[in-house]
PDB file of N, CA and C in Angstrom:
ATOM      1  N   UNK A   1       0.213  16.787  11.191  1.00  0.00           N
ATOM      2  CA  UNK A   1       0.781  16.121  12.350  1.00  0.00           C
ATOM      3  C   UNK A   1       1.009  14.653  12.017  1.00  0.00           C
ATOM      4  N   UNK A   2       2.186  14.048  12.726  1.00  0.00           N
ATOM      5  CA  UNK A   2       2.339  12.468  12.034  1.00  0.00           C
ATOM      6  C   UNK A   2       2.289  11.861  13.742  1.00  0.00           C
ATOM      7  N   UNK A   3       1.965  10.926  13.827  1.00  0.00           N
ATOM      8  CA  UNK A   3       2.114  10.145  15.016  1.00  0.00           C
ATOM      9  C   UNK A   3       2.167   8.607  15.148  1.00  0.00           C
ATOM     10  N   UNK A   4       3.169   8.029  15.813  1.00  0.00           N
ATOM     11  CA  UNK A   4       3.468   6.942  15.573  1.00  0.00           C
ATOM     12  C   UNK A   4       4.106   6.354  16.913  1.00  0.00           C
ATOM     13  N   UNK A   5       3.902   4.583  16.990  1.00  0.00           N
ATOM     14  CA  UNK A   5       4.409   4.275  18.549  1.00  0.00           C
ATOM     15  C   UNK A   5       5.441   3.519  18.349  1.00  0.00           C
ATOM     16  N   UNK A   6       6.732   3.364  19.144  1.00  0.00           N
ATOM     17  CA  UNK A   6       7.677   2.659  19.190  1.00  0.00           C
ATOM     18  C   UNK A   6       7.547   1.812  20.096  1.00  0.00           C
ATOM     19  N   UNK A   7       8.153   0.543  20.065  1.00  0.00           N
ATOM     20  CA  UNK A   7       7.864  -0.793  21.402  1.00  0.00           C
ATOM     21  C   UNK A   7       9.612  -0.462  22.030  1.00  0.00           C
ATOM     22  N   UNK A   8       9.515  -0.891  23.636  1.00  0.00           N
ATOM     23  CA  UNK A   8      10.326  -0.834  23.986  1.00  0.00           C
ATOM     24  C   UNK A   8      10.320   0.435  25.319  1.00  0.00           C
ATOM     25  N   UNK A   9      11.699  -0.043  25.844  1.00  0.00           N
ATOM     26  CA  UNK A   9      12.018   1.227  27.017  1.00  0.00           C
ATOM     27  C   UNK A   9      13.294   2.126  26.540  1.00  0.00           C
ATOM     28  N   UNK A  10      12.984   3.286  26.543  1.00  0.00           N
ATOM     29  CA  UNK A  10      13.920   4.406  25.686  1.00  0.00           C
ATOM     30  C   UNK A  10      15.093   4.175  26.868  1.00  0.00           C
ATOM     31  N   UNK A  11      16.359   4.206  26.234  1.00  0.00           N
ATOM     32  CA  UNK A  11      17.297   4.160  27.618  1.00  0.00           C
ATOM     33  C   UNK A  11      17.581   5.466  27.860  1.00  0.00           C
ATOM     34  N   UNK A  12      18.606   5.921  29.464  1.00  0.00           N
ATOM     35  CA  UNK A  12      18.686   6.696  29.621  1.00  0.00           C
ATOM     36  C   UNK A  12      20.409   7.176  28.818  1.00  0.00           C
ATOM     37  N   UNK A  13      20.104   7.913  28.523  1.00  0.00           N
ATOM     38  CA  UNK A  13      21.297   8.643  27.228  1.00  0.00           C
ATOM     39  C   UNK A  13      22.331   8.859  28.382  1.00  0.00           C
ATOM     40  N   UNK A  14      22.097   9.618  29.609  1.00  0.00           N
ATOM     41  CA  UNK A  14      23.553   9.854  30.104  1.00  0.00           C
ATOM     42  C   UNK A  14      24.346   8.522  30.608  1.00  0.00           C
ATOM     43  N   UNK A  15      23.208   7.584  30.255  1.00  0.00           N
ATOM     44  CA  UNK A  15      23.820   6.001  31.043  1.00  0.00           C
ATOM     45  C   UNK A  15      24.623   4.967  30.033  1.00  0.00           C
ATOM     46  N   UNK A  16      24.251   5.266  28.676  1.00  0.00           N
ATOM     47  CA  UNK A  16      24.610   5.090  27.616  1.00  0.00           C
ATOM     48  C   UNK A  16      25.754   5.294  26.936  1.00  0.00           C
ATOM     49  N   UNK A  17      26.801   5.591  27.361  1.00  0.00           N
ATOM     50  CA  UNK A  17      27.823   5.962  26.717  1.00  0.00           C
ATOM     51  C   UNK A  17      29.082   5.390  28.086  1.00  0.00           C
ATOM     52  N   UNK A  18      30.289   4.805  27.120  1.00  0.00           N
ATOM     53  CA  UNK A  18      31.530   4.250  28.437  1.00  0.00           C
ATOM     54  C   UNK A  18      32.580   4.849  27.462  1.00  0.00           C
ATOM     55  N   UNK A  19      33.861   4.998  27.851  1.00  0.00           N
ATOM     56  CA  UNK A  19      34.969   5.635  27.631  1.00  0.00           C
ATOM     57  C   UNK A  19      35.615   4.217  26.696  1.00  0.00           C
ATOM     58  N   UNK A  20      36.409   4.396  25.619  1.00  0.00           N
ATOM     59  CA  UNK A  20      36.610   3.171  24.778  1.00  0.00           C
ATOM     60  C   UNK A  20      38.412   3.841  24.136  1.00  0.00           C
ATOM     61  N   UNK A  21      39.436   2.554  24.363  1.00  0.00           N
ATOM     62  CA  UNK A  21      40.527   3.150  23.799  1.00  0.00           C
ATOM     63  C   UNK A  21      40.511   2.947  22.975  1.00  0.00           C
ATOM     64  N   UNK A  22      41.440   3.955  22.146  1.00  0.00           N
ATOM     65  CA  UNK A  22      41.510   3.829  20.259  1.00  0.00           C
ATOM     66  C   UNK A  22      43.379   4.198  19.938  1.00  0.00           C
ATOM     67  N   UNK A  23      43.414   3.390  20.748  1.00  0.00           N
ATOM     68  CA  UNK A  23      45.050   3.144  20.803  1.00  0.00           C
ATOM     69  C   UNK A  23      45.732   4.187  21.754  1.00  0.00           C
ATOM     70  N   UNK A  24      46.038   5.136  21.724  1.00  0.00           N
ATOM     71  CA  UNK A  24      46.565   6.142  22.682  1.00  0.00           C
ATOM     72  C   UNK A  24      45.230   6.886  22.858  1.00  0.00           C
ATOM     73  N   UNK A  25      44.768   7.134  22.090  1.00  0.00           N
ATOM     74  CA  UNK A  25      43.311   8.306  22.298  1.00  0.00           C
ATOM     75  C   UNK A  25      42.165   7.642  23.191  1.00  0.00           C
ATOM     76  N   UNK A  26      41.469   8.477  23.997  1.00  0.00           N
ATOM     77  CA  UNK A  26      40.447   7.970  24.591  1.00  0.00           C
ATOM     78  C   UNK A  26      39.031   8.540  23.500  1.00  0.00           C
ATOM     79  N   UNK A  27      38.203   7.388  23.877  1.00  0.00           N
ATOM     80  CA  UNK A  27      37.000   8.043  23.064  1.00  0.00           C
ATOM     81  C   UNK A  27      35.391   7.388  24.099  1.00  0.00           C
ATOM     82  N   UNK A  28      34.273   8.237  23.665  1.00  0.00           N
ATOM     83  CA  UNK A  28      33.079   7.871  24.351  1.00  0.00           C
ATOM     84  C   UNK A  28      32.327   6.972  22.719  1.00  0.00           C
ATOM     85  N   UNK A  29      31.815   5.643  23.420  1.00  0.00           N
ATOM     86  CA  UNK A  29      31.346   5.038  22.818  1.00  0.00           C
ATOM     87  C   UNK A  29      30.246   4.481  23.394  1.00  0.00           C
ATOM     88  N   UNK A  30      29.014   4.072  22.283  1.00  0.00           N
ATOM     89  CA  UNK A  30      27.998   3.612  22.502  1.00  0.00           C
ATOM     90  C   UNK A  30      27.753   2.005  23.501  1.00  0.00           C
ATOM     91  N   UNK A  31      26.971   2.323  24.380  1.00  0.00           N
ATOM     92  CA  UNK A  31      26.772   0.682  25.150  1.00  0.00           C
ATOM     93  C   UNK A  31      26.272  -0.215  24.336  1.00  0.00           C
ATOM     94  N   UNK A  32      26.082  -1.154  24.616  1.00  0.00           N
ATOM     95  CA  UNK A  32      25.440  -2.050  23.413  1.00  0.00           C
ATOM     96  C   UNK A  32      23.563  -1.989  24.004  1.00  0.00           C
ATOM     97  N   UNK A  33      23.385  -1.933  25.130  1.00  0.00           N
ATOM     98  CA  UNK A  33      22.179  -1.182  25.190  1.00  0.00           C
ATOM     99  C   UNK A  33      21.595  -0.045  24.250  1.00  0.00           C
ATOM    100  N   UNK A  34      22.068   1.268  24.110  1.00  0.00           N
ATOM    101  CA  UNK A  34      21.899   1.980  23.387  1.00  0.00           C
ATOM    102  C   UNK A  34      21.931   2.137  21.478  1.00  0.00           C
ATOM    103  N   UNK A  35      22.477   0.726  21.314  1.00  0.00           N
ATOM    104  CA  UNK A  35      22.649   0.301  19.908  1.00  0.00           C
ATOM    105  C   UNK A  35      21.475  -0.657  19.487  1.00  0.00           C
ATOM    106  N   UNK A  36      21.335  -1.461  20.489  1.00  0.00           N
ATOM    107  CA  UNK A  36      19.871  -2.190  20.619  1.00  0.00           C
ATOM    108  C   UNK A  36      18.908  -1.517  20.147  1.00  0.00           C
ATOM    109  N   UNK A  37      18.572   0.009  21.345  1.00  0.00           N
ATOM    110  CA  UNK A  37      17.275   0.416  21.369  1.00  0.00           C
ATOM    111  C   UNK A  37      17.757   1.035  19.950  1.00  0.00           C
ATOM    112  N   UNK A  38      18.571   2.062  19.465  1.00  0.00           N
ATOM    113  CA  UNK A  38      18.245   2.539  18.316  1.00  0.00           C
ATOM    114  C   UNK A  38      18.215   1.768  17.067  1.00  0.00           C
ATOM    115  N   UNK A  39      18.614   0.412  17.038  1.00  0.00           N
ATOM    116  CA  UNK A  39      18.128  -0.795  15.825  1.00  0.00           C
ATOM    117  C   UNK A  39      16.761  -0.646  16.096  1.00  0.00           C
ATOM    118  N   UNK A  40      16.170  -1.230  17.243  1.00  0.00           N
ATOM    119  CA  UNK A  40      14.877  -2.014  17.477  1.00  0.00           C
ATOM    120  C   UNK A  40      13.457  -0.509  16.795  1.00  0.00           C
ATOM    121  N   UNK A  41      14.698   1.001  17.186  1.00  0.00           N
ATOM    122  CA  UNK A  41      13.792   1.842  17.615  1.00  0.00           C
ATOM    123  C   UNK A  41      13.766   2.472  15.519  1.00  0.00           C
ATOM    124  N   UNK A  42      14.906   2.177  15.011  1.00  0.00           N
ATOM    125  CA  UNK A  42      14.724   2.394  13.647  1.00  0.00           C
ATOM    126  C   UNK A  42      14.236   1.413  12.327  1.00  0.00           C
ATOM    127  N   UNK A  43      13.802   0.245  13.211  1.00  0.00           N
ATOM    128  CA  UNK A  43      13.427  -0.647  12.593  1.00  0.00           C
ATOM    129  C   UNK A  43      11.558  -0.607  12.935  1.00  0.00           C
ATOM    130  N   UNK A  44      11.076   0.447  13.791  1.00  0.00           N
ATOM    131  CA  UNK A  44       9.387   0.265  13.777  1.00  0.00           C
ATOM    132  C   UNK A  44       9.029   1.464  13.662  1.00  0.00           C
ATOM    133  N   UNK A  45      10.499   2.361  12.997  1.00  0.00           N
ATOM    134  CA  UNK A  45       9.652   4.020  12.357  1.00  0.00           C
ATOM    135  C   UNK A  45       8.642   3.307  10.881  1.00  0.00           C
ATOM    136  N   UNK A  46       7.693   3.598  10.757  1.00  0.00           N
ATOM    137  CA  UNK A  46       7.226   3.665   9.462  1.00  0.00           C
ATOM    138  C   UNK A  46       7.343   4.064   8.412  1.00  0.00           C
ATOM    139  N   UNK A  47       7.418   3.369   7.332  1.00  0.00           N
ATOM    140  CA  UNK A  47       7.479   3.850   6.239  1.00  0.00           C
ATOM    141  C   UNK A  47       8.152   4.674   5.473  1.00  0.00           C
ATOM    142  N   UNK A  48       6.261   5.316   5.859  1.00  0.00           N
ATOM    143  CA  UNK A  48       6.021   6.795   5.338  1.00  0.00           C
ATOM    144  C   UNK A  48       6.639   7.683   5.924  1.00  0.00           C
ATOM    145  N   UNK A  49       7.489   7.768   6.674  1.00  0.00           N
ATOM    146  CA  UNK A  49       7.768   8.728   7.602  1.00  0.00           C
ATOM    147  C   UNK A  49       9.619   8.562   7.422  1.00  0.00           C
ATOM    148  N   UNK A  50      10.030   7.705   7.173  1.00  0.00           N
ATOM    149  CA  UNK A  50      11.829   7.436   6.881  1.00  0.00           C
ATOM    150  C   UNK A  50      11.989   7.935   6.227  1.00  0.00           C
ATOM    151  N   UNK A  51      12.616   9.080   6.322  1.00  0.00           N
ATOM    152  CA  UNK A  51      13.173  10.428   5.176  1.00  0.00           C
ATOM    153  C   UNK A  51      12.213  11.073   5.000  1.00  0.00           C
ATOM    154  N   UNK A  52      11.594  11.214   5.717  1.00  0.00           N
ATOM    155  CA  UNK A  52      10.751  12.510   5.906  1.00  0.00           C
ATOM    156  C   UNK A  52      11.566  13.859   6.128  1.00  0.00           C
ATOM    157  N   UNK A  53      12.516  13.553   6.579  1.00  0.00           N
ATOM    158  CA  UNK A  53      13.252  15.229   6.956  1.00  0.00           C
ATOM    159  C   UNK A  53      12.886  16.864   7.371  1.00  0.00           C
ATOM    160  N   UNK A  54      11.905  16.418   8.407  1.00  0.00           N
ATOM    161  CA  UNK A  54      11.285  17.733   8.738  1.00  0.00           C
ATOM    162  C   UNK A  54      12.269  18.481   8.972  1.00  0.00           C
ATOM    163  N   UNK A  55      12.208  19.834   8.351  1.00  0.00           N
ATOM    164  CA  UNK A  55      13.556  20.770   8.669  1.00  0.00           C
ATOM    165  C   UNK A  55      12.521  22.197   8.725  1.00  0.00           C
ATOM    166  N   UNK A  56      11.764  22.025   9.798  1.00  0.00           N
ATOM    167  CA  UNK A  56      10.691  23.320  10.175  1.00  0.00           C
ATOM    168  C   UNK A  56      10.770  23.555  11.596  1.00  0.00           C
ATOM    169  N   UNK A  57      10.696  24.526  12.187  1.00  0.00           N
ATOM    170  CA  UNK A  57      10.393  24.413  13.729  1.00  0.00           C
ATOM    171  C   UNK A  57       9.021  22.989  14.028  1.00  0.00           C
ATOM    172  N   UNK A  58       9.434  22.935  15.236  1.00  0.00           N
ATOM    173  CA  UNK A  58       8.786  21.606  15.714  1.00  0.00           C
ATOM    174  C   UNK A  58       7.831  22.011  16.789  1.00  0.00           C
ATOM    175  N   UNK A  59       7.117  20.904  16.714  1.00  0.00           N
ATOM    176  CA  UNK A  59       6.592  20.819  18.388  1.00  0.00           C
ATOM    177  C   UNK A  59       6.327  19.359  18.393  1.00  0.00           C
ATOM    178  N   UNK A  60       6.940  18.515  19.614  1.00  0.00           N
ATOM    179  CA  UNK A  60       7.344  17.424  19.991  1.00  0.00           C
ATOM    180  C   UNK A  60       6.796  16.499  20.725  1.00  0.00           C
ATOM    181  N   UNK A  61       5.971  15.755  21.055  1.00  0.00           N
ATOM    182  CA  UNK A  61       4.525  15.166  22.133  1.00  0.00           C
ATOM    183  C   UNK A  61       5.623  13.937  22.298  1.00  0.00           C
ATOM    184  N   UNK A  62       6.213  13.282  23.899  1.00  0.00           N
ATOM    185  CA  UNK A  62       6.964  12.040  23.716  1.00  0.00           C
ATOM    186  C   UNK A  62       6.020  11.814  25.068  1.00  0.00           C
ATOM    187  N   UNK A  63       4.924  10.502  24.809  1.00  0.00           N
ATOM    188  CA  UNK A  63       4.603   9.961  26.186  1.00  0.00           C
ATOM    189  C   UNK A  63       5.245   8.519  25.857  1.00  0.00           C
ATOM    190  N   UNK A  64       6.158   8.796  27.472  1.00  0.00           N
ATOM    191  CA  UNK A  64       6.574   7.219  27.794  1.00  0.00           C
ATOM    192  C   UNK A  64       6.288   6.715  28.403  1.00  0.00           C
ATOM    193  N   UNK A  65       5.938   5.259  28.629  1.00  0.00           N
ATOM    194  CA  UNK A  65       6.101   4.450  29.329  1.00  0.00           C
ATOM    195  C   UNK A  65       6.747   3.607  29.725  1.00  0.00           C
ATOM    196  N   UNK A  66       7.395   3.268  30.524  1.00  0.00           N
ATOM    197  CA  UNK A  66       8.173   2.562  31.089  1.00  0.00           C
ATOM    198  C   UNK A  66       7.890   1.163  31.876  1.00  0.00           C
ATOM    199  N   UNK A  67       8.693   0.171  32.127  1.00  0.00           N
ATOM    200  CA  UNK A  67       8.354  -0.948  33.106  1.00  0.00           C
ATOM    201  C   UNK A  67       9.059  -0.448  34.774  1.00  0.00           C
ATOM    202  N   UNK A  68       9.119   0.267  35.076  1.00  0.00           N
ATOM    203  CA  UNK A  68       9.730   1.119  36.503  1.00  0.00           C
ATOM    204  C   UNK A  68       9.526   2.323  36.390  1.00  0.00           C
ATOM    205  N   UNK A  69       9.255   2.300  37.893  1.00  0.00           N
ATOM    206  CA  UNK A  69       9.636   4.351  37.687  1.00  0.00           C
ATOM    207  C   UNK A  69      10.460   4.558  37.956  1.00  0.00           C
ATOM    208  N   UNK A  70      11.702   4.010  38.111  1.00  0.00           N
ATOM    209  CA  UNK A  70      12.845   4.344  38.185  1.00  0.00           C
ATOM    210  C   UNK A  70      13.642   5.129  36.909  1.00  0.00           C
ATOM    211  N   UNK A  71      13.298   4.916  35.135  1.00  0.00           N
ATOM    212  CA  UNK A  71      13.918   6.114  34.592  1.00  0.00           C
ATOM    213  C   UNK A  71      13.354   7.204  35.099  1.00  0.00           C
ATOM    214  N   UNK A  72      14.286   8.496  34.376  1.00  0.00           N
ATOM    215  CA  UNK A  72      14.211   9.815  34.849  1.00  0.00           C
ATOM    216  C   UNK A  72      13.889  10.157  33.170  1.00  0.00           C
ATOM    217  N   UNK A  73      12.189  10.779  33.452  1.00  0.00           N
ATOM    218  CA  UNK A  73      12.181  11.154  32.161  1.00  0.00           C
ATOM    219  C   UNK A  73      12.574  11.697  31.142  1.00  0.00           C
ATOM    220  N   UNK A  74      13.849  12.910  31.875  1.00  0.00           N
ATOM    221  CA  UNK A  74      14.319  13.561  30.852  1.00  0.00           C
ATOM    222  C   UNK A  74      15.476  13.101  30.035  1.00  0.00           C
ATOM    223  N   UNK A  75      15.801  12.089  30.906  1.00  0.00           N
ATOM    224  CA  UNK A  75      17.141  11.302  29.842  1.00  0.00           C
ATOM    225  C   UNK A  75      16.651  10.321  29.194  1.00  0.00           C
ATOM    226  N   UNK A  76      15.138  10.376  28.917  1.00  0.00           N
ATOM    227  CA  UNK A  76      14.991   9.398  27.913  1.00  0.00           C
ATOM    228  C   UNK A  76      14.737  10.575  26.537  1.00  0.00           C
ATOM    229  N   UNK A  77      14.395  11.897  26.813  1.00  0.00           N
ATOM    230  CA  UNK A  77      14.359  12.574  25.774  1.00  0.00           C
ATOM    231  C   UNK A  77      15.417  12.308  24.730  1.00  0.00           C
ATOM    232  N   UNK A  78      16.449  12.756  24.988  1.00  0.00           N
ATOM    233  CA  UNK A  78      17.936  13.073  24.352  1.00  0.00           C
ATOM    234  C   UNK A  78      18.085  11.827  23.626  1.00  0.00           C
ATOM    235  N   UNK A  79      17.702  10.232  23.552  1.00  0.00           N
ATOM    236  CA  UNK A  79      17.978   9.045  22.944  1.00  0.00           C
ATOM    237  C   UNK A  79      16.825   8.958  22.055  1.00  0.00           C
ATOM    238  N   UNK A  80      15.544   9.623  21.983  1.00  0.00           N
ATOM    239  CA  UNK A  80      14.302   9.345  21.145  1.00  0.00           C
ATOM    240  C   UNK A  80      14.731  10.710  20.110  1.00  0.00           C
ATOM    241  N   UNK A  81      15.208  11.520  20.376  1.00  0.00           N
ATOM    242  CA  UNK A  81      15.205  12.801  19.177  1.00  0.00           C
ATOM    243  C   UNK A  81      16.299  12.626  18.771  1.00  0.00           C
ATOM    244  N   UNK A  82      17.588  11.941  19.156  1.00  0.00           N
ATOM    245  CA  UNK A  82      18.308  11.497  18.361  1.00  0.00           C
ATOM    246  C   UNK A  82      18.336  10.699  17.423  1.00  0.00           C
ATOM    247  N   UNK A  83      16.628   9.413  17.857  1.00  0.00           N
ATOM    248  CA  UNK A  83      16.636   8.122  16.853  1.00  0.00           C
ATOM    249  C   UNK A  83      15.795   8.908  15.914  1.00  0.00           C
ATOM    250  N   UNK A  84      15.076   9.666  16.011  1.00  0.00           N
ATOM    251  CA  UNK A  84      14.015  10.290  15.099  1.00  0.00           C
ATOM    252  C   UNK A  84      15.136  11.345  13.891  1.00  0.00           C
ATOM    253  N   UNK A  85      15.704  11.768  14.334  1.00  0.00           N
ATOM    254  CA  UNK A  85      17.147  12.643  13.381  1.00  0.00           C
ATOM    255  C   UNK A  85      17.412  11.290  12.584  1.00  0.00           C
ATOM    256  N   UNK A  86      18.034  10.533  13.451  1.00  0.00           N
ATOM    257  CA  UNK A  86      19.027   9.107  12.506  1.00  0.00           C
ATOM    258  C   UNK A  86      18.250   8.407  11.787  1.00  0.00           C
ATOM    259  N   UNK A  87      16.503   8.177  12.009  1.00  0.00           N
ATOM    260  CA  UNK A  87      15.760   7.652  10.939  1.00  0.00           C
ATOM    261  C   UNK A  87      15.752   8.473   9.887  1.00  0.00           C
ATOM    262  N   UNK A  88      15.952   9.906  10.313  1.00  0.00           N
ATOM    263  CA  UNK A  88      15.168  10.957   8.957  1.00  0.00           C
ATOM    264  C   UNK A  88      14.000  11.047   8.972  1.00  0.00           C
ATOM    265  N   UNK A  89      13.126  10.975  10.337  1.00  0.00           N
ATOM    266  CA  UNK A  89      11.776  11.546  10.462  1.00  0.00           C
ATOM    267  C   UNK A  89      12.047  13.517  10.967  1.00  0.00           C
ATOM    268  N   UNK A  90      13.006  13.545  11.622  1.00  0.00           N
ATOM    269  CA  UNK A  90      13.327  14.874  11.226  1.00  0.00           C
ATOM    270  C   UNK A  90      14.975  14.875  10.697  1.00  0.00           C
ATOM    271  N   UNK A  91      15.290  16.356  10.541  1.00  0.00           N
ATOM    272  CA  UNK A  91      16.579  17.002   9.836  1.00  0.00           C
ATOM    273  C   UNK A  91      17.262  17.052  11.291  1.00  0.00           C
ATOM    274  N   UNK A  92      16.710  17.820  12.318  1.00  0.00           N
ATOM    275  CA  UNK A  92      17.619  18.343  12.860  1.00  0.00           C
ATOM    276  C   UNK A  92      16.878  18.007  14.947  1.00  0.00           C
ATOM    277  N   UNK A  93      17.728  17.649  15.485  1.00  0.00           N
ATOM    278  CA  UNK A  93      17.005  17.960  16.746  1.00  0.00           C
ATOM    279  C   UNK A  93      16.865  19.562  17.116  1.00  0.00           C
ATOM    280  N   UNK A  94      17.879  20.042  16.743  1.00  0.00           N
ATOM    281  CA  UNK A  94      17.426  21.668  17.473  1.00  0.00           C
ATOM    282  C   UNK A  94      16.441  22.018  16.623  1.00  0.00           C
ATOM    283  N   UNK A  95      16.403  21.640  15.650  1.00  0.00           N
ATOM    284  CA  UNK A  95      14.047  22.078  15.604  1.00  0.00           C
ATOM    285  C   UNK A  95      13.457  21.821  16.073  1.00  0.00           C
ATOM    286  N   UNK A  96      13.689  21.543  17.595  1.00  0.00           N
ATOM    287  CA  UNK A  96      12.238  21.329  18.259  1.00  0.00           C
ATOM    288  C   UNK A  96      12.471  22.315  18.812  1.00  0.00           C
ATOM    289  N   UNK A  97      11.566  22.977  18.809  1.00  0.00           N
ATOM    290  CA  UNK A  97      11.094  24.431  19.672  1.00  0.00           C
ATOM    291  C   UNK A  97      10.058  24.384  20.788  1.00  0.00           C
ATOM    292  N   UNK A  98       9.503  23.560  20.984  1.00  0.00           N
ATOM    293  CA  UNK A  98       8.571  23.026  21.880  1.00  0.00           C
ATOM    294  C   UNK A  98       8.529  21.268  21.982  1.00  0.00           C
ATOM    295  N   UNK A  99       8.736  21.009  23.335  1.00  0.00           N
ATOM    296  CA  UNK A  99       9.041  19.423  23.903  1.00  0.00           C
ATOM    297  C   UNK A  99       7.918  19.340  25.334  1.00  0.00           C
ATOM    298  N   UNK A 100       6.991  18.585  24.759  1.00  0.00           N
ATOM    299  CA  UNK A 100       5.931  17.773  25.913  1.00  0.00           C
ATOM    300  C   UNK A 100       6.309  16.382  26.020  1.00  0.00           C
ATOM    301  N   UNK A 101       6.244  16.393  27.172  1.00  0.00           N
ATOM    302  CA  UNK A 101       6.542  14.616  27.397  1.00  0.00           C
ATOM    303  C   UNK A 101       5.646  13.939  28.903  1.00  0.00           C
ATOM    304  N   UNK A 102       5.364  12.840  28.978  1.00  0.00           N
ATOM    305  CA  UNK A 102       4.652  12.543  30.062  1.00  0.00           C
ATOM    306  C   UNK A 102       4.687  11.286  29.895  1.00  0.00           C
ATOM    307  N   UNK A 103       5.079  10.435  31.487  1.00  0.00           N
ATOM    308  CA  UNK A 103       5.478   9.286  31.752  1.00  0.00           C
ATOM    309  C   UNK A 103       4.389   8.611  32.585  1.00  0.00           C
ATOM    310  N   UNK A 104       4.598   7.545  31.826  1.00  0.00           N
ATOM    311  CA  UNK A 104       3.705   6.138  32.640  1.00  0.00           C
ATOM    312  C   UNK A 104       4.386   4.775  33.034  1.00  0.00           C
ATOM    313  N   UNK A 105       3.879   3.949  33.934  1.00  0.00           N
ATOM    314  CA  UNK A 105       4.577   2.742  34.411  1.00  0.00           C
ATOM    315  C   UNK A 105       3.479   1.587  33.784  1.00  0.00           C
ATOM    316  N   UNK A 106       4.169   0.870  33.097  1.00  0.00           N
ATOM    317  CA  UNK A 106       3.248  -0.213  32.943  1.00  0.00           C
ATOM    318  C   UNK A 106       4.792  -1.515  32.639  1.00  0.00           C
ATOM    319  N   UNK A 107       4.907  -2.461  33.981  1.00  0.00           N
ATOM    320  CA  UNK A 107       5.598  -3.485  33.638  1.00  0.00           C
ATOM    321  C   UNK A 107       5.979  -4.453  32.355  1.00  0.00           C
ATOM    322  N   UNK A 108       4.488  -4.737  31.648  1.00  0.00           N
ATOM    323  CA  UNK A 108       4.338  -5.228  30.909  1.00  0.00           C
ATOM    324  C   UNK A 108       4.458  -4.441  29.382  1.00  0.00           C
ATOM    325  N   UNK A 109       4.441  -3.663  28.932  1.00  0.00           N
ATOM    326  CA  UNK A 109       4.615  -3.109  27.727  1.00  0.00           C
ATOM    327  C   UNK A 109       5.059  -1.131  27.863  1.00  0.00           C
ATOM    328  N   UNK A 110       6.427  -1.362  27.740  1.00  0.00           N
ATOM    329  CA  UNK A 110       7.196  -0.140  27.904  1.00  0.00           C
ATOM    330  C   UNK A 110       7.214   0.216  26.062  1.00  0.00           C
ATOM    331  N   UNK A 111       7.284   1.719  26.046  1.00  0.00           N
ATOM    332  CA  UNK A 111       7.546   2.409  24.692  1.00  0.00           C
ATOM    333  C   UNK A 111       7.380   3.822  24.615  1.00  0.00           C
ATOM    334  N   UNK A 112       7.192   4.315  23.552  1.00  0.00           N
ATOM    335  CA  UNK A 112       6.866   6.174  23.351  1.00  0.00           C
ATOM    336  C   UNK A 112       5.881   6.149  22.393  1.00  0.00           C
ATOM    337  N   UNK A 113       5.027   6.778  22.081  1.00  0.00           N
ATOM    338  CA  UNK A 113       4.482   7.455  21.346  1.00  0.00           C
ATOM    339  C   UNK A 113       4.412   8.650  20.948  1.00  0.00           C
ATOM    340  N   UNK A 114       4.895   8.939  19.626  1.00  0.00           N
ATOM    341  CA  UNK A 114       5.574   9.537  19.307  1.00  0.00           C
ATOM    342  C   UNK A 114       4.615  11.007  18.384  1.00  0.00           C
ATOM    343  N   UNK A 115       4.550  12.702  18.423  1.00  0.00           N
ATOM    344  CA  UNK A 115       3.741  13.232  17.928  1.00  0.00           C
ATOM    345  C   UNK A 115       4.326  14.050  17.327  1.00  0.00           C
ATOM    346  N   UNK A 116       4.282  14.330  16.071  1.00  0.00           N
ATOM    347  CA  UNK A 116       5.522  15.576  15.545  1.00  0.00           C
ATOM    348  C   UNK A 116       4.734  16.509  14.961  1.00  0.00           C
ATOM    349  N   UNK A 117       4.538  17.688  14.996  1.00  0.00           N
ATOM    350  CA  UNK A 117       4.132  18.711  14.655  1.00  0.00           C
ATOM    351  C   UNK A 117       4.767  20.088  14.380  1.00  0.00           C
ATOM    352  N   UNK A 118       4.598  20.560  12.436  1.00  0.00           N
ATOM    353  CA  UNK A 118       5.579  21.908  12.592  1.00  0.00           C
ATOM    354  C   UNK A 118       4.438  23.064  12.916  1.00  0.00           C
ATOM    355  N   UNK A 119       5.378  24.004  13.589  1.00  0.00           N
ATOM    356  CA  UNK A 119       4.877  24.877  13.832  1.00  0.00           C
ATOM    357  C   UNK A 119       5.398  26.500  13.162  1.00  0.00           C
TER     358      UNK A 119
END
């Protein structure tokens, strides 16, 4: 099992994305919120763990905390297993076969802690 904490508030993924022209074509592009958290959030994976490439079934532990209870926990899922793919702590998000998550409010110091386990 590897476990590790990220600083910060995971954003919400469906809030994250605006419509961007690319000359005649429309396209969905990243907010600059969501570019933030995944710098800030690939810059305090560890190490040992960057290119790790788990490519096994998973099981997934995400407790967040937040500064509001206003996110909705499950759209912070979809932006943390995407940064964990784009570090290369895993291969793939659809290997997680099992996802626990559980939310807390603390104003002062928002983040995830993060638990990866193959199964």
């Amino acid at each position: 099992m590897i476990e590790f904490t990220i600083k910060g508030q995971p954003p919400s993924k469906s809030n994250c994305y605006r419509i961007i022209r690319l000359g005649q074509r429309s396209s969905l592009g990243k907010t600059a919120a969501l570019k933030k958290y995944e710098f800030d959030f690939l810059s305090q994976v560890p190490g040992q763990y960057r290119r790790l490439n788990i490519d096994k079934a998973m099981s997934v532990e995400l407790h967040c905390t937040f500064n509001s209870k206003r996110p909705d926990l499950d759209n912070a899922a979809k932006a943390i297993l995407d940064c964990l793919q784009e570090s290369g702590v895993i291969k793939n998000d659809n290997l997680v076969y099992e996802l626990f998550m559980t939310k807390s409010v603390n104003k002062d110091m928002a983040g995830v802690i993060i638990k990866i386990e193959e199964i």
